[in-house]
C-alpha atoms as a PDB file:
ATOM      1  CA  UNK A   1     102.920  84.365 106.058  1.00  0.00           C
ATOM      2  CA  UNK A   2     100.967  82.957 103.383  1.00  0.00           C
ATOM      3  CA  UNK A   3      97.585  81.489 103.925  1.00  0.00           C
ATOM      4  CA  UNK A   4      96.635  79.280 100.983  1.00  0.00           C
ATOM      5  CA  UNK A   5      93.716  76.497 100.148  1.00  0.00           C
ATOM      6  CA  UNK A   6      93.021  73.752  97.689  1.00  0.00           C
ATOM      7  CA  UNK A   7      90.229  74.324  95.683  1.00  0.00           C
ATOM      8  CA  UNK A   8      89.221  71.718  93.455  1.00  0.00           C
ATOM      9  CA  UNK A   9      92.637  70.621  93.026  1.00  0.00           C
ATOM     10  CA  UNK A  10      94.315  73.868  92.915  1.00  0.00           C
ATOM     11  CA  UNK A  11      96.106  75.890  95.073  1.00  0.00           C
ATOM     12  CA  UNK A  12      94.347  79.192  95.787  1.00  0.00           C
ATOM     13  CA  UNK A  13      96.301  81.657  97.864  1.00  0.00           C
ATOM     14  CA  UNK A  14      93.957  83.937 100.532  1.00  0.00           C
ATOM     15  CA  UNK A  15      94.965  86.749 102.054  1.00  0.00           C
ATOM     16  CA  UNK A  16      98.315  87.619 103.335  1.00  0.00           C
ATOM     17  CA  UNK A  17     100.876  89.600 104.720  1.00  0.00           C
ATOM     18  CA  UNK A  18     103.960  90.029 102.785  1.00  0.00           C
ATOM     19  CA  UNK A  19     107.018  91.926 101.835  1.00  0.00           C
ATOM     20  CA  UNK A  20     106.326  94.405  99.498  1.00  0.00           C
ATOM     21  CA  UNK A  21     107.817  94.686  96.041  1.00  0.00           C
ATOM     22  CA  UNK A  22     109.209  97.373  93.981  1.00  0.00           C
ATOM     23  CA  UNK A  23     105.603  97.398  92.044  1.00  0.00           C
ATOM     24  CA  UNK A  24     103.738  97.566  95.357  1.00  0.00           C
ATOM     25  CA  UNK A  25     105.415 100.854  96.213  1.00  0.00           C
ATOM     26  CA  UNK A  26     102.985 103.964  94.513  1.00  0.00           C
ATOM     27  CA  UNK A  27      99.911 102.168  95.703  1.00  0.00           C
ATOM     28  CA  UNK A  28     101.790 101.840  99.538  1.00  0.00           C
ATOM     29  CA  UNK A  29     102.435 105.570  99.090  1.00  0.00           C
ATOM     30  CA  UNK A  30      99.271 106.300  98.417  1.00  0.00           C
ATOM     31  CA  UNK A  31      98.779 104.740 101.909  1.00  0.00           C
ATOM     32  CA  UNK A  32     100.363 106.154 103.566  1.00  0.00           C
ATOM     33  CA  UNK A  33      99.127 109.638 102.380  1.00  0.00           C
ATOM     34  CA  UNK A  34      95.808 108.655 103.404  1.00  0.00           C
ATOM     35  CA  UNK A  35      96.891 107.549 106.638  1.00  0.00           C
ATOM     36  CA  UNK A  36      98.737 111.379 106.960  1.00  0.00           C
ATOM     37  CA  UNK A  37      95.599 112.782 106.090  1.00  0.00           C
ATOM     38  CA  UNK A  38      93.818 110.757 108.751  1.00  0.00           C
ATOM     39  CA  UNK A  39      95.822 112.385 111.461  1.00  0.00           C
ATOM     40  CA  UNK A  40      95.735 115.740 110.109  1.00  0.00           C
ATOM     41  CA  UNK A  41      92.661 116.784 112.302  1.00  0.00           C
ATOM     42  CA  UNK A  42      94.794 115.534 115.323  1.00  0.00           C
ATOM     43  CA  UNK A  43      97.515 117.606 115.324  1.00  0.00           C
ATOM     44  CA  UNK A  44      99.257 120.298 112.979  1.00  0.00           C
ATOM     45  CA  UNK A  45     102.499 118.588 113.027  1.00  0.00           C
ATOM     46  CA  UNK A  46     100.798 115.594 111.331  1.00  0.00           C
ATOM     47  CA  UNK A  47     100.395 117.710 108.222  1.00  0.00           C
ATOM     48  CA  UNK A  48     101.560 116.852 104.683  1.00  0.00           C
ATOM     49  CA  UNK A  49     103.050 118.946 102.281  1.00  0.00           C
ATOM     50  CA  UNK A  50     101.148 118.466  99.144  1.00  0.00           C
ATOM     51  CA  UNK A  51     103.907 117.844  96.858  1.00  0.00           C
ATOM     52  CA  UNK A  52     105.943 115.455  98.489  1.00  0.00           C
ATOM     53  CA  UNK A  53     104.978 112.196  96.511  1.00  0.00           C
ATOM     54  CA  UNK A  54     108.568 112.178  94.932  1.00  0.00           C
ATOM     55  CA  UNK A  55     109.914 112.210  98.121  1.00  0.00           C
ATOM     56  CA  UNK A  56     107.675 110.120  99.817  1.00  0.00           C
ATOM     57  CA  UNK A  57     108.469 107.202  96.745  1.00  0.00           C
ATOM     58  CA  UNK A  58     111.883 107.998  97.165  1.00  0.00           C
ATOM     59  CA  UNK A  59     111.705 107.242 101.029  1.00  0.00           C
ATOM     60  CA  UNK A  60     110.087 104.356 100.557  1.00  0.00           C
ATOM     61  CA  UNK A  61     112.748 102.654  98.029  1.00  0.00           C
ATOM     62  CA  UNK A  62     115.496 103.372 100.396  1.00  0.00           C
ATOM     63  CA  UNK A  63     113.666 101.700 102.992  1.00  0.00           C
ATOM     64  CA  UNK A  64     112.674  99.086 100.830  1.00  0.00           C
ATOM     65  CA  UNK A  65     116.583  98.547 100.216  1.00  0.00           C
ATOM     66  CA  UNK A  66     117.400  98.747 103.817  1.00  0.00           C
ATOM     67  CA  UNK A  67     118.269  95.586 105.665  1.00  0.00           C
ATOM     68  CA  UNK A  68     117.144  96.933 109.025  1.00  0.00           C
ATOM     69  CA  UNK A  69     113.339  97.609 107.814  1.00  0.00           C
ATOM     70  CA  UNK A  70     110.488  96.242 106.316  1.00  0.00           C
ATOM     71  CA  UNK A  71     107.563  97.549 104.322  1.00  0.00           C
ATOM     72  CA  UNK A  72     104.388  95.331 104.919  1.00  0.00           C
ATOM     73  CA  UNK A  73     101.511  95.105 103.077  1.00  0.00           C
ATOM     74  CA  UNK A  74      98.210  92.957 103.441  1.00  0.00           C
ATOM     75  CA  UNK A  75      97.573  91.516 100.125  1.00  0.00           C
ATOM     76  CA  UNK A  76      94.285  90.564  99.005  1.00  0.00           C
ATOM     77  CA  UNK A  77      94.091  89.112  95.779  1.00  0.00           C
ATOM     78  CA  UNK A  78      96.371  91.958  94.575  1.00  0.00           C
ATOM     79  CA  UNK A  79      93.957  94.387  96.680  1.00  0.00           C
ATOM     80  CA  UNK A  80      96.353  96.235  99.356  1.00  0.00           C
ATOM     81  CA  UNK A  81      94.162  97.945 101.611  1.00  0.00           C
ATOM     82  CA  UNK A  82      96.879  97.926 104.452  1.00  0.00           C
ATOM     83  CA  UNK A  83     100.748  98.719 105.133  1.00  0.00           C
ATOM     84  CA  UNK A  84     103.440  99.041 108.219  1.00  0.00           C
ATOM     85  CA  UNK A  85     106.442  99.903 108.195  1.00  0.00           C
ATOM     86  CA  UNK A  86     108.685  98.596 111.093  1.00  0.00           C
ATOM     87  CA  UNK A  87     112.573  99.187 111.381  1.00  0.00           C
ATOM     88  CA  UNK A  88     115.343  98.714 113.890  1.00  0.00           C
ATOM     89  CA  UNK A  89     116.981 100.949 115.081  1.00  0.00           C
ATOM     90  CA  UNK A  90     120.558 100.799 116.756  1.00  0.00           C
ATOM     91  CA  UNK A  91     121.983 103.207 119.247  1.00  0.00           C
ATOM     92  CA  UNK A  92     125.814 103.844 121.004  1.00  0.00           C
ATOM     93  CA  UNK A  93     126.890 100.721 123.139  1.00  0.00           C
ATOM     94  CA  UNK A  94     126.323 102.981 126.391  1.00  0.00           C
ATOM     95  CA  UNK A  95     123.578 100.970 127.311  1.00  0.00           C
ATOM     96  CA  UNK A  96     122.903  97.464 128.020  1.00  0.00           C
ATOM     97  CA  UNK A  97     120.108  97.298 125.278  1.00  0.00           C
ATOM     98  CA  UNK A  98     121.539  98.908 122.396  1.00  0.00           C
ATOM     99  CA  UNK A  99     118.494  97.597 119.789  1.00  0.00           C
ATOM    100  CA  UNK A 100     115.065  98.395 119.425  1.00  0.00           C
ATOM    101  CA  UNK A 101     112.513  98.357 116.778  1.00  0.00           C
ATOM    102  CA  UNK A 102     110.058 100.604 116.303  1.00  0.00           C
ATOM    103  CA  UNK A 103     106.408 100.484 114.060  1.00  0.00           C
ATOM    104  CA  UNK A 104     106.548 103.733 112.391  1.00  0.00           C
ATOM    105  CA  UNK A 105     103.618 103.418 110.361  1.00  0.00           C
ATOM    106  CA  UNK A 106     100.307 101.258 109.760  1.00  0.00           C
ATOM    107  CA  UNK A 107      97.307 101.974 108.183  1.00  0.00           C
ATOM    108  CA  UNK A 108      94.206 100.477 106.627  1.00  0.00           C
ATOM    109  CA  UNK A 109      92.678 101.941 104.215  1.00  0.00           C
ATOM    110  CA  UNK A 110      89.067 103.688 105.507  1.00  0.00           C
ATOM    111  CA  UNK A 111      86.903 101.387 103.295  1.00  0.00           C
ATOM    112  CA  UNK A 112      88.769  98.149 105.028  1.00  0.00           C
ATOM    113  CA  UNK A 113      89.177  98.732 108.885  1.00  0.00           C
ATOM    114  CA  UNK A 114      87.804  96.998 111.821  1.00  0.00           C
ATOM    115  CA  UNK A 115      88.662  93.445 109.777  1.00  0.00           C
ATOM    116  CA  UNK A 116      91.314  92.265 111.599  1.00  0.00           C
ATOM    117  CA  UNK A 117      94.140  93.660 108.838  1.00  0.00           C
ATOM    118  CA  UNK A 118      95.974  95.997 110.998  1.00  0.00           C
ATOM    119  CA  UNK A 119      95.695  93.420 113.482  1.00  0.00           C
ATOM    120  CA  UNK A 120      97.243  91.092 111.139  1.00  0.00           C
ATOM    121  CA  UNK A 121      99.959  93.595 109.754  1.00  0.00           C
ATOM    122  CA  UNK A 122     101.462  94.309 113.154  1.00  0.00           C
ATOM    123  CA  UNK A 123     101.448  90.680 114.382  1.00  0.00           C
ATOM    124  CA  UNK A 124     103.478  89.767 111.363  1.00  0.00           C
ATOM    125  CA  UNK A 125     105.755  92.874 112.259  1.00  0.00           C
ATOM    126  CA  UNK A 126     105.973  91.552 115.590  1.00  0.00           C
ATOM    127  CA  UNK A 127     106.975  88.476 114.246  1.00  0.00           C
ATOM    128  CA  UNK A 128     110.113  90.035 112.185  1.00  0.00           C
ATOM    129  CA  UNK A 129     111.543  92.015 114.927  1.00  0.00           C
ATOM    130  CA  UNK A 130     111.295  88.820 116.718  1.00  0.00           C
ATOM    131  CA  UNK A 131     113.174  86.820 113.697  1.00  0.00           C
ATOM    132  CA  UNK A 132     115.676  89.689 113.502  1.00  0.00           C
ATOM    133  CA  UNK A 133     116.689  89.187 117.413  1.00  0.00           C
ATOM    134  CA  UNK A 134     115.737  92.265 118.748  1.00  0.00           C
ATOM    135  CA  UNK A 135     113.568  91.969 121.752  1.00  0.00           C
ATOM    136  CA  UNK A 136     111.879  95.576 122.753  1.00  0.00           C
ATOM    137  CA  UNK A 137     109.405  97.409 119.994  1.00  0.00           C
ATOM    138  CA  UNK A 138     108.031 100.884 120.065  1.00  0.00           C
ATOM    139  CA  UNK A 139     105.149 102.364 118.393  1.00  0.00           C
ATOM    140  CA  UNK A 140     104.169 106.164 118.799  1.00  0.00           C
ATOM    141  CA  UNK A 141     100.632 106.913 118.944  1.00  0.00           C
ATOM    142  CA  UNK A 142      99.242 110.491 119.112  1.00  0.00           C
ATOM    143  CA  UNK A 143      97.549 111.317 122.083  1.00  0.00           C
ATOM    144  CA  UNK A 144      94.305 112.188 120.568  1.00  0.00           C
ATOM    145  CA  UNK A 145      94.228 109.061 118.383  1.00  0.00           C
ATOM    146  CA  UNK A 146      92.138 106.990 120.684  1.00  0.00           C
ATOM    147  CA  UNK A 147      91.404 104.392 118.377  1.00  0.00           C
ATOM    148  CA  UNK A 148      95.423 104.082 117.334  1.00  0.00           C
ATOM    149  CA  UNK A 149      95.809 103.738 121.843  1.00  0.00           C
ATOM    150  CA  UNK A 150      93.113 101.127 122.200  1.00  0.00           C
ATOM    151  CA  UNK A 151      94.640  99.121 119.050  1.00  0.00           C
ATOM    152  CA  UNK A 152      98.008  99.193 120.727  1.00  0.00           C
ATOM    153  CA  UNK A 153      97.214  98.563 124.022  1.00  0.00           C
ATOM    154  CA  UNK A 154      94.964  95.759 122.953  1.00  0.00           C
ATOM    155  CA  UNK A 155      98.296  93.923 121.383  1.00  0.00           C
ATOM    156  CA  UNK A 156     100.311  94.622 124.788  1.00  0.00           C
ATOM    157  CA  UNK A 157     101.757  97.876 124.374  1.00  0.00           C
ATOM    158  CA  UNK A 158     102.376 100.153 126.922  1.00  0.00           C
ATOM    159  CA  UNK A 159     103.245 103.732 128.576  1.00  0.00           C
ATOM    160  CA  UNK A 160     107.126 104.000 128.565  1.00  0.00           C
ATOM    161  CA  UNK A 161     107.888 107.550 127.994  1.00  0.00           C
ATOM    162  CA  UNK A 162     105.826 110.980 127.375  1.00  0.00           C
ATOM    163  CA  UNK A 163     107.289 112.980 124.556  1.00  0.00           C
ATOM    164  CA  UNK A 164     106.089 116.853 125.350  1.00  0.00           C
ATOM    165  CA  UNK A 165     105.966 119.663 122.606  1.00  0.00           C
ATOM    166  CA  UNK A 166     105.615 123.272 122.576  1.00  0.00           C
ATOM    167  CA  UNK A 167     104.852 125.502 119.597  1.00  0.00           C
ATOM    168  CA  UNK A 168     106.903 128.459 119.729  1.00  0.00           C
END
């Protein structure tokens, strides 16, 4: 995960993706607000309720604390302009493949994109499903996010199923 250099004599670590911390959690919150408020203009079911930062803190410690996820961030010289969240989820041992993991979340922060961090963030996301053993992953991207389909699609991802709505 970690990328470092010697520079004269010294070790200098560059930028990385890693596991975040317990300290890393307000400023990955307020990631993922902004990445709510990106999709906002999508789709009114992407809305966020203005006061839910103690929930959303609280959400990410118990994920934090659950074996079957990780929260990543990118981590540039204590800069985190980027997060995912990827977790696996388990299902009744009807079927043959009973495990899957699925990206929830990733998001760069506006002033950061199109520099290869999301990129990055899901590859190493890729890489722990992979570690954990589970061999299918899922990502759900809203229609109208056509930047969020070409990003996908350019890492392999594909059509499986179509989920339909209807407002009543």
């Amino acid at each position: 995960m970690a990328d470092a250099r010697e520079t004269h004599g010294t070790a200098v670590e560059g930028p990385r993706v890693r596991v975040a911390v317990m300290q890393d959690l307000d400023r990955v919150a307020a990631l993922w607000t902004s990445i709510t408020l990106h999709h906002e203009p999508l789709e009114p079911v992407f809305r966020m309720r203005r006061d839910a930062d103690g929930e959303l803190r609280e959400l990410l410690g118990a994920l934090q604390r659950d074996p079957d996820a990780a929260i990543l961030v990118y981590d540039d010289a204590g800069d985190l302009p980027g997060m995912c969240i990827v977790r696996i989820d388990r299902s009744p041992p009807i079927m043959y493949e009973v495990e899957r993991a699925e990206i929830t979340d990733l998001g760069v922060r506006e002033d950061a994109r199109r520099r290869g961090i999301g990129r990055a963030l899901a590859l190493e996301a890729l890489d722990w499903v992979r570690e954990s053993g589970v061999e299918r992953v899922e990502v759900q991207v809203a229609v109208a996010n056509i930047d969020g389909q070409a990003f996908w699609r350019s890492l392999g991802f594909g059509d499986l199923m179509d989920v339909l709505h209807k407002r009543l």
